[in-house]
Protein backbone atom coordinates (compact mmCIF):
# COMPACT_ATOMS: atom_id res chain seq x y z
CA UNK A 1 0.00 0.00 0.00
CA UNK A 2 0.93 3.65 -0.78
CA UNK A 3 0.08 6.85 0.76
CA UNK A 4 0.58 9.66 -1.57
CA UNK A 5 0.11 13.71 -0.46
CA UNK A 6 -0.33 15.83 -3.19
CA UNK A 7 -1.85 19.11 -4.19
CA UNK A 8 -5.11 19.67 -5.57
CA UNK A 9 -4.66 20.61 -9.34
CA UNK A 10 -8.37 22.06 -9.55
CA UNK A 11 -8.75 23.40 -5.44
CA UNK A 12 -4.76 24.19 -4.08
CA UNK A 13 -5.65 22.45 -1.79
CA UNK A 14 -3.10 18.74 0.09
CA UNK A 15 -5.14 15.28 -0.84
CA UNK A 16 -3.86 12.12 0.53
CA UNK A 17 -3.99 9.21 -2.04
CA UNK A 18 -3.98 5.87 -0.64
CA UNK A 19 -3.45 3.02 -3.10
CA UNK A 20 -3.17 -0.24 -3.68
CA UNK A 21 -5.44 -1.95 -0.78
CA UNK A 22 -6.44 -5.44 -1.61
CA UNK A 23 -9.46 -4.93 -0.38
CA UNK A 24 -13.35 -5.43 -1.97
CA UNK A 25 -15.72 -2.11 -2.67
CA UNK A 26 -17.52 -2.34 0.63
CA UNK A 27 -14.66 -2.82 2.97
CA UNK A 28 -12.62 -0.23 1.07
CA UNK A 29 -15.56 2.38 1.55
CA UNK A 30 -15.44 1.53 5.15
CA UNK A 31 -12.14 2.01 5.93
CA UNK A 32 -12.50 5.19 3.85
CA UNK A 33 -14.75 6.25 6.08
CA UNK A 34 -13.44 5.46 9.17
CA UNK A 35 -9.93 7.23 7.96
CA UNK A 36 -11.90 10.52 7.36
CA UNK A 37 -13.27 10.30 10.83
CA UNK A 38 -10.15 10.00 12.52
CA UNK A 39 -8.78 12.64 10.59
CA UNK A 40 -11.39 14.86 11.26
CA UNK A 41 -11.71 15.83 7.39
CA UNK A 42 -13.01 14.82 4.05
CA UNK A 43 -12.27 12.53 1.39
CA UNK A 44 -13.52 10.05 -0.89
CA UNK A 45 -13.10 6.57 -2.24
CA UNK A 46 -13.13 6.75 -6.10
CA UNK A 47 -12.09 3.45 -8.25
CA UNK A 48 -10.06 2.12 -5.63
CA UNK A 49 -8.40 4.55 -4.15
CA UNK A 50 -8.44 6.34 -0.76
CA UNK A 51 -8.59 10.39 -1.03
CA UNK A 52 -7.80 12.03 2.33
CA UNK A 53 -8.27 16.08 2.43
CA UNK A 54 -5.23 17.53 4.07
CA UNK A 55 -1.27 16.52 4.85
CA UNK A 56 -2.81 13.71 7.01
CA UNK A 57 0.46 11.21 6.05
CA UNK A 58 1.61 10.63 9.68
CA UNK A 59 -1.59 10.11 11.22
CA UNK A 60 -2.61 7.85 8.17
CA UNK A 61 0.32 5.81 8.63
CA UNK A 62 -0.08 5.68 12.10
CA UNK A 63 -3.78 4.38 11.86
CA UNK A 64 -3.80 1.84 8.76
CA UNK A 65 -0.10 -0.04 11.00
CA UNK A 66 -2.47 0.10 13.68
CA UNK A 67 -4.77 -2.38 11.36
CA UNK A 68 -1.67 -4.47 10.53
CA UNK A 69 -1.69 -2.93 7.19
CA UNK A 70 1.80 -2.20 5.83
CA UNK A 71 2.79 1.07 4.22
CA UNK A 72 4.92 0.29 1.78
CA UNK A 73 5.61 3.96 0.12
CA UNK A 74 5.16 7.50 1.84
CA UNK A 75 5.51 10.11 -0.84
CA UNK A 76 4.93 13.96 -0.76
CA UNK A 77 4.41 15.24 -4.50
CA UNK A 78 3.98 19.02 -5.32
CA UNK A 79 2.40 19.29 -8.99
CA UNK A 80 3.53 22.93 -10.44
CA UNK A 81 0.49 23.17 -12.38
CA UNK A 82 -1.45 23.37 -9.35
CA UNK A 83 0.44 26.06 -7.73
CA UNK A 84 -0.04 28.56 -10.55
């Protein structure tokens, strides 16, 4: 699994991607929803993957090894596009 920060090409604004969770449509939309809780934020699941608003990477990692998930890459990326 991967958790991703980047910046919002269309709001400015940090989204954390988390991908690659083996995981089937319902159980992925709950943990999506119980990862926006405990960040105390929004965020979406959209064709597989996790989006977290804010630089929530710590805490993210923090709660999905508290499952016994593994985080396997931790990546900030700053798209210059989006900071025009």
């Amino acid at each position: 699994m991967r958790i991703q920060c980047q910046i919002s090409s269309l709001k400015g604004i940090w989204v954390c991607l988390i991908t690659g969770l083996d995981l089937d449509d319902e159980a992925l939309n709950k943990l999506g929803a119980k990862l926006k809780k405990k960040c105390g934020g929004g965020g979406s699941v959209k064709k597989g993957v996790i989006e977290i608003q804010g630089d929530k990477r710590d805490l993210l990692k923090q709660l999905l090894e508290a499952k016994g998930l593994k985080v396997k890459n931790f990546s900030l990326v700053v798209l210059t596009e989006a900071i025009q």
